[in-house]
PDB file of N, CA and C in Angstrom:
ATOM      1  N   UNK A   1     163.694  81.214 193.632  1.00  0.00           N
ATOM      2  CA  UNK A   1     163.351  80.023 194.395  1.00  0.00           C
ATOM      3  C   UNK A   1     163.780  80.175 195.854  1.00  0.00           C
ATOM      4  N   UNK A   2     163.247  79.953 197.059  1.00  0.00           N
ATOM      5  CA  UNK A   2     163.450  79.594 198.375  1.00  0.00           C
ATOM      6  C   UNK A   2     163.813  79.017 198.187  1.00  0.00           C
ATOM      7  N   UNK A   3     164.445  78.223 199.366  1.00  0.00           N
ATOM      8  CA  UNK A   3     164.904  77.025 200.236  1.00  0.00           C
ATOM      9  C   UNK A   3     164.048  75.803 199.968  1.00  0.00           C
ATOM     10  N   UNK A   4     162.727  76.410 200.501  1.00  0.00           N
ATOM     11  CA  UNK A   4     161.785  75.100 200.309  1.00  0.00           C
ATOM     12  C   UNK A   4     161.603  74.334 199.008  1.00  0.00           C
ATOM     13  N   UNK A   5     161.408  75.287 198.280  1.00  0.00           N
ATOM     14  CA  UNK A   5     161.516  74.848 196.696  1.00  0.00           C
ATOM     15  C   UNK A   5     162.470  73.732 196.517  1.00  0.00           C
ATOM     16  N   UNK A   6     163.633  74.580 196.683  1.00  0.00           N
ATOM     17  CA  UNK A   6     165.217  73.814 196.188  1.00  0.00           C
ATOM     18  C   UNK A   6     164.975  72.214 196.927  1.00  0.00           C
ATOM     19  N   UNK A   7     164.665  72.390 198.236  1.00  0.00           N
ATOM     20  CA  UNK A   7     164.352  70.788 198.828  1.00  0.00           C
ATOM     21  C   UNK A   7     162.970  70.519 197.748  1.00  0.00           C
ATOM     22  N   UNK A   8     162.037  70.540 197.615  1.00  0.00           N
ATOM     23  CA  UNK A   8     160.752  70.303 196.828  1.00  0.00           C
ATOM     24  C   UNK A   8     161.120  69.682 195.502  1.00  0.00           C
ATOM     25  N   UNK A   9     162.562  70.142 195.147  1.00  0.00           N
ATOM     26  CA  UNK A   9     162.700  70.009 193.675  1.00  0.00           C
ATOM     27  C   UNK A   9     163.727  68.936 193.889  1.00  0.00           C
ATOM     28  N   UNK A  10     164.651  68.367 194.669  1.00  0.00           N
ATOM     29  CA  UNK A  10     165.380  67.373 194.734  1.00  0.00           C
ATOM     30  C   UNK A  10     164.935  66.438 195.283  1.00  0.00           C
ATOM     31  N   UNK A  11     163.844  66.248 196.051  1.00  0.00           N
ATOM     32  CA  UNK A  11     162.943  64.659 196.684  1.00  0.00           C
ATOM     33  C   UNK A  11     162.778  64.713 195.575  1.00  0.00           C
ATOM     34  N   UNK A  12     162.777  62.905 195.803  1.00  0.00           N
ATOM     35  CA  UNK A  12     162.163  61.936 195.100  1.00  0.00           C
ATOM     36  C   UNK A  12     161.073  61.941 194.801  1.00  0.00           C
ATOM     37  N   UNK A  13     160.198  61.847 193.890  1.00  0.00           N
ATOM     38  CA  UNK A  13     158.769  61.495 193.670  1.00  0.00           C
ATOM     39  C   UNK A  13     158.618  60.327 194.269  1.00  0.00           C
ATOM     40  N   UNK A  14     158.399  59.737 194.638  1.00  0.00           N
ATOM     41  CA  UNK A  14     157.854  58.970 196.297  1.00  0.00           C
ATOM     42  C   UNK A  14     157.428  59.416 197.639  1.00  0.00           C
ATOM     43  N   UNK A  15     158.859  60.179 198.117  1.00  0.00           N
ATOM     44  CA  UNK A  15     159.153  61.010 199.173  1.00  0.00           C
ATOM     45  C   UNK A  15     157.642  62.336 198.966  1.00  0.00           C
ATOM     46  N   UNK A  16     157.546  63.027 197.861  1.00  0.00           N
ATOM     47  CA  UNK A  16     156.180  63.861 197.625  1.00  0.00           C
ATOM     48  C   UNK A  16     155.010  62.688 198.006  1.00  0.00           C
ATOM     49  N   UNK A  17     154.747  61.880 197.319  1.00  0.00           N
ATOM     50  CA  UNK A  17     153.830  61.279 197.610  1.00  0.00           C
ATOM     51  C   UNK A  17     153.221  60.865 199.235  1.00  0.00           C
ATOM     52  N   UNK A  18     154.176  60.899 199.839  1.00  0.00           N
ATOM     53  CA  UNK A  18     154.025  60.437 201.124  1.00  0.00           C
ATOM     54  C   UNK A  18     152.843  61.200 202.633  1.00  0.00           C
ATOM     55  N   UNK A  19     151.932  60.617 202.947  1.00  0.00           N
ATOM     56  CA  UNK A  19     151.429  61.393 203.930  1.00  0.00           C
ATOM     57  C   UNK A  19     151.431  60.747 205.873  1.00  0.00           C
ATOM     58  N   UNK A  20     151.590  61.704 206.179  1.00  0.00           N
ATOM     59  CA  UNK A  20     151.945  61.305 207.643  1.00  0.00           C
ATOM     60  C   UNK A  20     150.436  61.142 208.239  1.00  0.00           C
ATOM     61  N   UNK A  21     150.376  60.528 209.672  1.00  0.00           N
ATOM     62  CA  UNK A  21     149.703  59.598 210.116  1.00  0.00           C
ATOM     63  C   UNK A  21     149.839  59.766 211.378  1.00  0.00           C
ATOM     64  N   UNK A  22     148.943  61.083 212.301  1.00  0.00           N
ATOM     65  CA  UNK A  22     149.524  61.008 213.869  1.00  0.00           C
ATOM     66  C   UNK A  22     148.927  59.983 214.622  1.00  0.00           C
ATOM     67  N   UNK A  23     149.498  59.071 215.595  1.00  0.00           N
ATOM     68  CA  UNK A  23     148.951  58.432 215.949  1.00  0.00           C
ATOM     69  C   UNK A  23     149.127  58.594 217.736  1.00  0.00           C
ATOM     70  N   UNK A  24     148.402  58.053 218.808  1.00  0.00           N
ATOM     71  CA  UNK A  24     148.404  58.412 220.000  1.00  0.00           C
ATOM     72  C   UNK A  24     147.950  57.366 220.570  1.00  0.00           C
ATOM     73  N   UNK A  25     149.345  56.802 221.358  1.00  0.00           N
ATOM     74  CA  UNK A  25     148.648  55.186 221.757  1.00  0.00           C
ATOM     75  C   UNK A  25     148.184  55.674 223.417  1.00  0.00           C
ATOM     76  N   UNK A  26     146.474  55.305 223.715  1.00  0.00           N
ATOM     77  CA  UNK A  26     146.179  55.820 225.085  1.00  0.00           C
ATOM     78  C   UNK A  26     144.430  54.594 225.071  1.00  0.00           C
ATOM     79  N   UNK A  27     143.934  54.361 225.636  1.00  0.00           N
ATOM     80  CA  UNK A  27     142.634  53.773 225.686  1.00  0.00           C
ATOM     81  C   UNK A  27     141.315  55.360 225.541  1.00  0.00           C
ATOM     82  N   UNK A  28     140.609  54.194 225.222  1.00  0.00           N
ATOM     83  CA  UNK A  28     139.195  54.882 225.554  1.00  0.00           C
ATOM     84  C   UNK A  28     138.472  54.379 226.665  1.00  0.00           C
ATOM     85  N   UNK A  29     137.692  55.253 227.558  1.00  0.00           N
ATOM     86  CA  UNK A  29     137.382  54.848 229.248  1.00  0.00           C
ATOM     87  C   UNK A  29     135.998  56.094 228.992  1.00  0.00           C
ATOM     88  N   UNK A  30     134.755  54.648 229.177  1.00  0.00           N
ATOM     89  CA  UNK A  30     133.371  55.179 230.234  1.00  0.00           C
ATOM     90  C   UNK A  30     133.100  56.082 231.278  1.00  0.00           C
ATOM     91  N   UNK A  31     133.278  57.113 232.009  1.00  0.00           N
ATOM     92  CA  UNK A  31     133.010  57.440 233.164  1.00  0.00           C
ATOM     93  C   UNK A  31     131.967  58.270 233.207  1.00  0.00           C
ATOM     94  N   UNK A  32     130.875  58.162 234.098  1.00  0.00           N
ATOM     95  CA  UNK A  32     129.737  59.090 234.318  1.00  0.00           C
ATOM     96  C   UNK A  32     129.030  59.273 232.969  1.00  0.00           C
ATOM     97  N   UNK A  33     128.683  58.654 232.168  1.00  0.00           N
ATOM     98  CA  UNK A  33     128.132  58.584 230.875  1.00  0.00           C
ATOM     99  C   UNK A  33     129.111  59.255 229.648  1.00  0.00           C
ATOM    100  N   UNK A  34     130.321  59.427 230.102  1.00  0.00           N
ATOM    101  CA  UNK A  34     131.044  59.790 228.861  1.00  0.00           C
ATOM    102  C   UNK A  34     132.107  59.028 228.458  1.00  0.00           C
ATOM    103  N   UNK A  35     132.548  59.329 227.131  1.00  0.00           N
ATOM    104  CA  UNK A  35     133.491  58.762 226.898  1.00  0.00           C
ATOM    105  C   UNK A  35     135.318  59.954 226.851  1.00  0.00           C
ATOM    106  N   UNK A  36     136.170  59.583 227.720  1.00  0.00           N
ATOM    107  CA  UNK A  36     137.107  60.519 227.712  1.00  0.00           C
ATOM    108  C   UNK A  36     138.422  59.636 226.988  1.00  0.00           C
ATOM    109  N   UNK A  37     139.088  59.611 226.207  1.00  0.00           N
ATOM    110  CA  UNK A  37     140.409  59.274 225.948  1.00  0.00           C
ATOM    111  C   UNK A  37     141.826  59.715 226.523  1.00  0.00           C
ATOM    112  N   UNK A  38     142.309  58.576 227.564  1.00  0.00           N
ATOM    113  CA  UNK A  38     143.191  58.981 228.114  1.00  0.00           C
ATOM    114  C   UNK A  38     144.795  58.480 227.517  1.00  0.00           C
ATOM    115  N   UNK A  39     145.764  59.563 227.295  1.00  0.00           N
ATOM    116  CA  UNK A  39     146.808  58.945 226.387  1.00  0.00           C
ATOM    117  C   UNK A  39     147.804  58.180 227.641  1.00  0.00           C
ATOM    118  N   UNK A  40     148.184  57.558 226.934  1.00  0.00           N
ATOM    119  CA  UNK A  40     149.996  56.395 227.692  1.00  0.00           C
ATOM    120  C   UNK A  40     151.031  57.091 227.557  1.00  0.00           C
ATOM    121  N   UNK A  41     150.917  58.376 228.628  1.00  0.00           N
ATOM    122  CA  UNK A  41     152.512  59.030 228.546  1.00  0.00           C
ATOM    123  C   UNK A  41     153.773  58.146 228.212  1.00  0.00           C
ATOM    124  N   UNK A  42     153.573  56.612 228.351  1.00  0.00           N
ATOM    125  CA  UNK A  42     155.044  56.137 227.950  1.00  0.00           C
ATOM    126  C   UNK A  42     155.097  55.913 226.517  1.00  0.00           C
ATOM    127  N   UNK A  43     153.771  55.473 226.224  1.00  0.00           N
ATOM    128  CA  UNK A  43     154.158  55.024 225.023  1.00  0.00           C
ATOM    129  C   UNK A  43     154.266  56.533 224.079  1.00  0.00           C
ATOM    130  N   UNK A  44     153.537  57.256 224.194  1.00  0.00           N
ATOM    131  CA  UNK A  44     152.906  58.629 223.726  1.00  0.00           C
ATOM    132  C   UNK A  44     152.349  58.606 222.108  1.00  0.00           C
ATOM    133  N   UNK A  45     153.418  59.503 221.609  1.00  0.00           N
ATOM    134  CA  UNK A  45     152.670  59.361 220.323  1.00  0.00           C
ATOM    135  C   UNK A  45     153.678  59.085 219.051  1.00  0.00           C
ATOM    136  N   UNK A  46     153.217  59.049 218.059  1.00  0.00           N
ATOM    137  CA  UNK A  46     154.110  58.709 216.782  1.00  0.00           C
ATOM    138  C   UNK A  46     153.612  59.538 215.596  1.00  0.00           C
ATOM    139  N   UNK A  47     154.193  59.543 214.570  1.00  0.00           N
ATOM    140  CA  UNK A  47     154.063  60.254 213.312  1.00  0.00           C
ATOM    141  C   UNK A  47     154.143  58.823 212.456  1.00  0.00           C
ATOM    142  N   UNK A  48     153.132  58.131 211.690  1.00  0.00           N
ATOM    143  CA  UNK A  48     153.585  57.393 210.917  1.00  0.00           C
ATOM    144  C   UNK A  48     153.885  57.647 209.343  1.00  0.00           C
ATOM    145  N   UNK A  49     154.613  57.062 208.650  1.00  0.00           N
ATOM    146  CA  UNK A  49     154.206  58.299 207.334  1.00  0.00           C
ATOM    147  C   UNK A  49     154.112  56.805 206.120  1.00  0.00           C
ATOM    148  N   UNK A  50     153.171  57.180 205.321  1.00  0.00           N
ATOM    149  CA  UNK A  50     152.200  56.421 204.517  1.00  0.00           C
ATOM    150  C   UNK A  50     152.167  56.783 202.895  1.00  0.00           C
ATOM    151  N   UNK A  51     153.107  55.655 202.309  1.00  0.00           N
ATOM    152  CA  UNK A  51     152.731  56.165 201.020  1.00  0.00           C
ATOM    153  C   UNK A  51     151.545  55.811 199.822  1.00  0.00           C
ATOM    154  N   UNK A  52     151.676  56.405 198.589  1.00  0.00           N
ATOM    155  CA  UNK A  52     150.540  56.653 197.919  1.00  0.00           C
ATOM    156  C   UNK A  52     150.095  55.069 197.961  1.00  0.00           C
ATOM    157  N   UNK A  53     150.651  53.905 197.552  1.00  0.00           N
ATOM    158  CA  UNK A  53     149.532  52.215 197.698  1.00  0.00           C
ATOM    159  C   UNK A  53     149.632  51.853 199.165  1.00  0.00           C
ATOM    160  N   UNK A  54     149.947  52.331 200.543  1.00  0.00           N
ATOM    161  CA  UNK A  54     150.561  51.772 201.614  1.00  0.00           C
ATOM    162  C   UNK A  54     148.716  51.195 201.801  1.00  0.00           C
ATOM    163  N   UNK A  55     148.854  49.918 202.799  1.00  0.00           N
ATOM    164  CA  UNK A  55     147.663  48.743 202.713  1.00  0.00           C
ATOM    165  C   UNK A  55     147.389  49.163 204.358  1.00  0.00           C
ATOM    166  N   UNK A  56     146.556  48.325 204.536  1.00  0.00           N
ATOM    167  CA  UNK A  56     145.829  48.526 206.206  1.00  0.00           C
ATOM    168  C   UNK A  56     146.753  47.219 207.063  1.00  0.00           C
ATOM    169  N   UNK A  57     147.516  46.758 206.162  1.00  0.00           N
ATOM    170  CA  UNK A  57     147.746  45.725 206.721  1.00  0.00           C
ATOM    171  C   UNK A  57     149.738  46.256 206.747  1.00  0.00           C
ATOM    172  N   UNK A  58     150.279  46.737 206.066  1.00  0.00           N
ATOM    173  CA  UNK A  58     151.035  47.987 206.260  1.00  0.00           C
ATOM    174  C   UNK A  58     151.416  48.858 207.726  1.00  0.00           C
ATOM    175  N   UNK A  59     150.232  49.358 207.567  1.00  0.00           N
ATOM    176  CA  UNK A  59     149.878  50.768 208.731  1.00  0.00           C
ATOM    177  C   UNK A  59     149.722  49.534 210.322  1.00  0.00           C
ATOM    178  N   UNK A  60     149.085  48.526 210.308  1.00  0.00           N
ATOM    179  CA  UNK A  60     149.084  47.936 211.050  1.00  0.00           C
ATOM    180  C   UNK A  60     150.471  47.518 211.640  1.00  0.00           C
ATOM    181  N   UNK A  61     151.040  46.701 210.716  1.00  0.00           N
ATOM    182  CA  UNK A  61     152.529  46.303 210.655  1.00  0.00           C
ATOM    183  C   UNK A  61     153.675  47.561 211.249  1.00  0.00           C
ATOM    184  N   UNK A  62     153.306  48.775 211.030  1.00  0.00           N
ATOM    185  CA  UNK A  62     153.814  50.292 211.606  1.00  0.00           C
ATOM    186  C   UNK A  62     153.418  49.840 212.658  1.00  0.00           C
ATOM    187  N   UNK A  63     152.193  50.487 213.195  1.00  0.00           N
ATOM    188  CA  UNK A  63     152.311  50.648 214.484  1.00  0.00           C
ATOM    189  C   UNK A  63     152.524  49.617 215.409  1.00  0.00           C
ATOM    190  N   UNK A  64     152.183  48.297 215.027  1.00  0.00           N
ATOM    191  CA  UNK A  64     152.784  47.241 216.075  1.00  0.00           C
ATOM    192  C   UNK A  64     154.187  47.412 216.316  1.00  0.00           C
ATOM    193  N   UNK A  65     155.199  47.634 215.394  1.00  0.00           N
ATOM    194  CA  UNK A  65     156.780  48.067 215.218  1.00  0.00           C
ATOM    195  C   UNK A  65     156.882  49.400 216.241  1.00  0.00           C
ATOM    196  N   UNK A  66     156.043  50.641 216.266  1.00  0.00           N
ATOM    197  CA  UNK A  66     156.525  51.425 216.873  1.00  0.00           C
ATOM    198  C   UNK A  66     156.235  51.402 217.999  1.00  0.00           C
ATOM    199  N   UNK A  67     155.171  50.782 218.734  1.00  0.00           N
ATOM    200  CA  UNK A  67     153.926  50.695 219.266  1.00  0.00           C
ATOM    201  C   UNK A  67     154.811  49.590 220.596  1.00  0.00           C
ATOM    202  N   UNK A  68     155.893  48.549 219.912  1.00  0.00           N
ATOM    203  CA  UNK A  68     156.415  47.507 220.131  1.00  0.00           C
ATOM    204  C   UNK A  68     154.727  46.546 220.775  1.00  0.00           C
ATOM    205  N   UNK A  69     154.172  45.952 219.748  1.00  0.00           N
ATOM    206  CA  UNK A  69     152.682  45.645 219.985  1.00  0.00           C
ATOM    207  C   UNK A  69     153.167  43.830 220.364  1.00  0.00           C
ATOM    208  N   UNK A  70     152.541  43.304 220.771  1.00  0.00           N
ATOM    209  CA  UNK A  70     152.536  42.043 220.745  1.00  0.00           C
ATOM    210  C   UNK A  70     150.966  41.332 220.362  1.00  0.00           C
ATOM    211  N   UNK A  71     150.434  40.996 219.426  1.00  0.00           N
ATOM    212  CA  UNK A  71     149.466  40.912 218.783  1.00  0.00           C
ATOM    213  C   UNK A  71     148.759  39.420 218.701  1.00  0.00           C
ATOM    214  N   UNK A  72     150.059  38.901 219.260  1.00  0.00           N
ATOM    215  CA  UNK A  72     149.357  37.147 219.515  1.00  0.00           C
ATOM    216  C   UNK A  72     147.802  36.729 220.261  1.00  0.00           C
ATOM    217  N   UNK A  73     148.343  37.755 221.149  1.00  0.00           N
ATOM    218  CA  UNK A  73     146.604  37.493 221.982  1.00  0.00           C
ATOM    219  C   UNK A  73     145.653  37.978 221.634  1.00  0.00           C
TER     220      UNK A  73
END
């Protein structure tokens, strides 16, 4: 057995289940007939990680948290 194994074999079955989620907070912007996506060096980016029932309403609830979103408006 490796290393990796030995970790592979002591997570939790949950922790396996789990899949990550890159996310990149930046707009999308028109110019000259295209569309270019420009990212928010401040905010930048995140890894969210998502398990096997996680909901849309979940993943939402993530990134407003990492995102620090304010969603009222």
């Amino acid at each position: 057995m490796t290393c990796l194994d030995d970790l592979l074999v002591s997570l939790p079955d949950d922790l396996l289940m789990m899949r990550h989620l890159h996310a990149v907070y930046g707009e999308w912007l028109l110019k000259d007939c295209r569309w270019d996506f420009v990212v928010d060096n401040v905010k930048g980016a995140r890894i969210i990680f998502l398990g096997k029932g996680s909901t849309h309403a979940e993943l939402l609830a993530m990134a407003q948290e990492e995102y620090n979103l304010d969603m009222s408006t």
